[in-house]
N, C-alpha and C. Protein backbone atom coordinates (compact mmCIF):
# COMPACT_ATOMS: atom_id res chain seq x y z
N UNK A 1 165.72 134.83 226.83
CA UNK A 1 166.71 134.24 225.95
C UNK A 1 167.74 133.42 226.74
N UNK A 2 168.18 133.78 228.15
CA UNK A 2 168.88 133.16 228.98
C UNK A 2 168.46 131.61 229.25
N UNK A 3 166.79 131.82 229.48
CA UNK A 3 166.35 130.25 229.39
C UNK A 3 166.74 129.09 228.43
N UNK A 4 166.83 129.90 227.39
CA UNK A 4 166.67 129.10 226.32
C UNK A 4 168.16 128.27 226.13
N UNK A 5 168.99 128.76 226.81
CA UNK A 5 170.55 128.79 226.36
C UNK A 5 170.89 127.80 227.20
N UNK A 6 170.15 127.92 228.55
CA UNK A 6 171.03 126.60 229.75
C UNK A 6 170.48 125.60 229.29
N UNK A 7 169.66 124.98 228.64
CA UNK A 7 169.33 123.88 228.86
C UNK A 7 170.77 123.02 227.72
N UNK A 8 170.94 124.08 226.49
CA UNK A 8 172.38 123.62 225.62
C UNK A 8 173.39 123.99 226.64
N UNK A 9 173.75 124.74 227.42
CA UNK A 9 174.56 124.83 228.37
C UNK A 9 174.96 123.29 229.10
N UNK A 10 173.46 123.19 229.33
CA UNK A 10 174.08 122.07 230.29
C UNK A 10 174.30 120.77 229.74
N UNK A 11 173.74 120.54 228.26
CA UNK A 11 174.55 119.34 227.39
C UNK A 11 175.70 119.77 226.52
N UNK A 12 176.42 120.86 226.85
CA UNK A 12 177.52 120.95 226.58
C UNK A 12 178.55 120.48 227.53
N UNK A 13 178.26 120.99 229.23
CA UNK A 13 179.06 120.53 229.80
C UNK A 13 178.44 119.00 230.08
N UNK A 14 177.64 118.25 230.15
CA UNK A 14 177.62 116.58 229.87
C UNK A 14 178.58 116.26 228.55
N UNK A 15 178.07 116.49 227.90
CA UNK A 15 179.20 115.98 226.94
C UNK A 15 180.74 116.32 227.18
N UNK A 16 181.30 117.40 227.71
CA UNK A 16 182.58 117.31 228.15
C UNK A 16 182.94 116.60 228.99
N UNK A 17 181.96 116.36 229.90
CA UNK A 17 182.21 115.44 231.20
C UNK A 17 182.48 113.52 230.81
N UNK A 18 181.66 113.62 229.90
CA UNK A 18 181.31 111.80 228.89
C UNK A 18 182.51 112.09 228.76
N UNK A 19 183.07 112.72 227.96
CA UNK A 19 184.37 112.47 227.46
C UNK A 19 185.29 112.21 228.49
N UNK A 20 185.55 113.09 229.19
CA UNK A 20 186.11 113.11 230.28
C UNK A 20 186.46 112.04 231.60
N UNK A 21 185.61 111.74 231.45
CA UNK A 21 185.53 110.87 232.68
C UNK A 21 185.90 109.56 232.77
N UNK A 22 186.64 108.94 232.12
CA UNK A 22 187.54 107.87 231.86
C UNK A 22 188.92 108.37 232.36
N UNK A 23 189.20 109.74 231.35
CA UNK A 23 191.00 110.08 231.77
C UNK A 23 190.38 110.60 233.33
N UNK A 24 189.64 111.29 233.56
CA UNK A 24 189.81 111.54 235.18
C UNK A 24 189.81 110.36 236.18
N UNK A 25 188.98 109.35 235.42
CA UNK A 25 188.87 108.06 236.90
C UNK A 25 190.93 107.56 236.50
N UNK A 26 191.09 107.38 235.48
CA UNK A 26 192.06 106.77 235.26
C UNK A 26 193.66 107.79 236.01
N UNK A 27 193.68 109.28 235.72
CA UNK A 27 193.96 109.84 236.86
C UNK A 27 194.25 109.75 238.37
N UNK A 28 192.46 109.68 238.69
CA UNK A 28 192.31 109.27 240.04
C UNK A 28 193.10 107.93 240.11
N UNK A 29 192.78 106.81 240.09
CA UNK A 29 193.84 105.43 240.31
C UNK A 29 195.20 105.78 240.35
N UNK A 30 195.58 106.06 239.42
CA UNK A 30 197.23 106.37 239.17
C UNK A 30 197.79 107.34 240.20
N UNK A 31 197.06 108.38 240.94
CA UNK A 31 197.37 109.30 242.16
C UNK A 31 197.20 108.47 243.13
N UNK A 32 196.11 107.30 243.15
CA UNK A 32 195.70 106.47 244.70
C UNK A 32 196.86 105.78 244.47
N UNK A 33 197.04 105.06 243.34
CA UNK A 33 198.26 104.07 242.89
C UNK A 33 199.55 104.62 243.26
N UNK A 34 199.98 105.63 243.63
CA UNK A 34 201.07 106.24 243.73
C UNK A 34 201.50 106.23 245.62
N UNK A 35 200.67 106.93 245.84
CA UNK A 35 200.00 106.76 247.61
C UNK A 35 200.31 105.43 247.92
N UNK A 36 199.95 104.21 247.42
CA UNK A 36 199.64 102.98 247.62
C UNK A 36 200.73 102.20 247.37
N UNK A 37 201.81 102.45 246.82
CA UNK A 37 203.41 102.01 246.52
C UNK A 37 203.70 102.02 247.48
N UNK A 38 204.02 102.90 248.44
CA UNK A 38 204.95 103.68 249.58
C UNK A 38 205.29 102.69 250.53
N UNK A 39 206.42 101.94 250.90
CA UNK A 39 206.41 101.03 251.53
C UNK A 39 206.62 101.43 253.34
N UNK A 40 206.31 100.77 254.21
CA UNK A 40 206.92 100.95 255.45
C UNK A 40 207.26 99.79 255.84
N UNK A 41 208.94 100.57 256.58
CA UNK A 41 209.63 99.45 256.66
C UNK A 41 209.34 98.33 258.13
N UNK A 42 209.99 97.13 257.69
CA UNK A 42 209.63 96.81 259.49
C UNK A 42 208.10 96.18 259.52
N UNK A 43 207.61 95.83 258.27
CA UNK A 43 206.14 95.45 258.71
C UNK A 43 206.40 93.59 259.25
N UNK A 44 205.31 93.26 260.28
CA UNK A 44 205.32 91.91 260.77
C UNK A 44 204.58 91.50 259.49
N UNK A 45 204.29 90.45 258.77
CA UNK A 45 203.73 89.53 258.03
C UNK A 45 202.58 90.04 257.84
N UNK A 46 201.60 89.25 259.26
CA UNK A 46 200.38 89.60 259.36
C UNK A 46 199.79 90.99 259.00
N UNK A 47 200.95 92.25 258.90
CA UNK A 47 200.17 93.48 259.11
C UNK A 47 200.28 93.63 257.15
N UNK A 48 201.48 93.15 256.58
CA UNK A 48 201.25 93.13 254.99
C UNK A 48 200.03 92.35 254.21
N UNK A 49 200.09 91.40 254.94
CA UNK A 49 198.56 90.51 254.48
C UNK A 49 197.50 91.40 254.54
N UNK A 50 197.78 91.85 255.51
CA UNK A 50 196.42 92.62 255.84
C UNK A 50 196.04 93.95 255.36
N UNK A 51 197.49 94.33 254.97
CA UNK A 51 197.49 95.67 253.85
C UNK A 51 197.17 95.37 252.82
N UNK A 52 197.59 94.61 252.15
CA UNK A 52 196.83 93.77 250.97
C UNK A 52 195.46 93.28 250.66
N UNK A 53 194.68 92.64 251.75
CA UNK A 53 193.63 92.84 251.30
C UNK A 53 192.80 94.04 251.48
N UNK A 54 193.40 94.87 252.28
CA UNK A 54 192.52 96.07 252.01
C UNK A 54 193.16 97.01 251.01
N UNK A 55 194.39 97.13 250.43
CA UNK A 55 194.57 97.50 249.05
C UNK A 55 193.17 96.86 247.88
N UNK A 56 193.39 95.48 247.94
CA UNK A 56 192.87 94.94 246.98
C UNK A 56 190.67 95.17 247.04
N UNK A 57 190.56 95.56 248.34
CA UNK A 57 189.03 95.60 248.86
C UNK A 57 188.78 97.12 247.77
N UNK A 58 190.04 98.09 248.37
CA UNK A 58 189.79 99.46 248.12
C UNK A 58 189.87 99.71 246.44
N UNK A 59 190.80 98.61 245.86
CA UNK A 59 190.73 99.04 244.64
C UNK A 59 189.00 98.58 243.73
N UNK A 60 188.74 97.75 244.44
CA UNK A 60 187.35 96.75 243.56
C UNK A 60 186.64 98.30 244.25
N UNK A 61 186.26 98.57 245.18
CA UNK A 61 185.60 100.01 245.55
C UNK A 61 185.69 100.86 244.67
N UNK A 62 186.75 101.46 244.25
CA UNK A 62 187.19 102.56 243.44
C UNK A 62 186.48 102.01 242.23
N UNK A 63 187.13 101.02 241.56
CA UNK A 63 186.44 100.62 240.21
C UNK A 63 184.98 100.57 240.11
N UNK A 64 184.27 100.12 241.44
CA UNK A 64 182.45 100.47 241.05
C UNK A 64 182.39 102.15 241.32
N UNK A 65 182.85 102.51 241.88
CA UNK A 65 182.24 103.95 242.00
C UNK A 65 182.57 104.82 240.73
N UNK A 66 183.47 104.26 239.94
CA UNK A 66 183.70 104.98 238.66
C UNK A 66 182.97 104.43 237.60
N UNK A 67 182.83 103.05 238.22
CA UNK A 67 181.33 102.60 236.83
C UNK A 67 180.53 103.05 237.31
N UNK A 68 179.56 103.53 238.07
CA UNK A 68 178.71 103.47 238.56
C UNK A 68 178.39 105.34 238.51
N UNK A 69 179.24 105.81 238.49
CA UNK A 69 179.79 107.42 238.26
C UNK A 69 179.54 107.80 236.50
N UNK A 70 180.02 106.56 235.53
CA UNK A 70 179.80 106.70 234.25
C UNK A 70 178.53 106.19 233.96
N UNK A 71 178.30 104.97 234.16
CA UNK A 71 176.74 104.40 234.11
C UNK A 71 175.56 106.06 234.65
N UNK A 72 175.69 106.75 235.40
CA UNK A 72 175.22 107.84 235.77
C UNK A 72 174.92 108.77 235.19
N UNK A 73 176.01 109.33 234.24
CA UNK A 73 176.66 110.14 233.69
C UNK A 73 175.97 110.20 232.07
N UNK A 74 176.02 108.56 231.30
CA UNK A 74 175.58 108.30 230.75
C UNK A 74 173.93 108.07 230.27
N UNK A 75 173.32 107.81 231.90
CA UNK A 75 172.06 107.72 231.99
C UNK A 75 171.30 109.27 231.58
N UNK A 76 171.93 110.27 232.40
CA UNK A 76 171.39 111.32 232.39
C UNK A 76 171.25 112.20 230.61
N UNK A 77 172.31 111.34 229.82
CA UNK A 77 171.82 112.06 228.61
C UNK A 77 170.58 111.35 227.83
């Protein structure tokens, strides 16, 4: 009878996760986003440019791994 139960087990927790997984990526950003404010003072030019594009590299990163996390997510049902 145990058999019979995980397999609804485990599209119960998919479906919590579908739901889910928008407010968690959106979460996640807003905690990186927070991290990512923090200024230090004293920067030369060159070293803000250069924080910037790797802000901007890391955020396009983040955004495929959370499509790519839902595209996944989605596939499997």
């Amino acid at each position: 009878m145990m058999d019979e139960d995980l397999p609804e087990s485990v599209k119960k927790c998919l479906d919590i996760l579908e739901e889910n997984v928008d407010v968690l990526a959106n979460l996640e950003f807003d905690l990186d986003d927070e991290k990512e404010d923090e200024l230090t003072p004293d920067m030369e030019l060159h070293n803000l440019f250069d924080m910037t594009e790797d802000v901007a590299e890391s955020s396009k990163l983040k955004r495929a791994e959370s499509n790519f996390a839902r595209r996944q997510s989605e596939d499997s049902l």
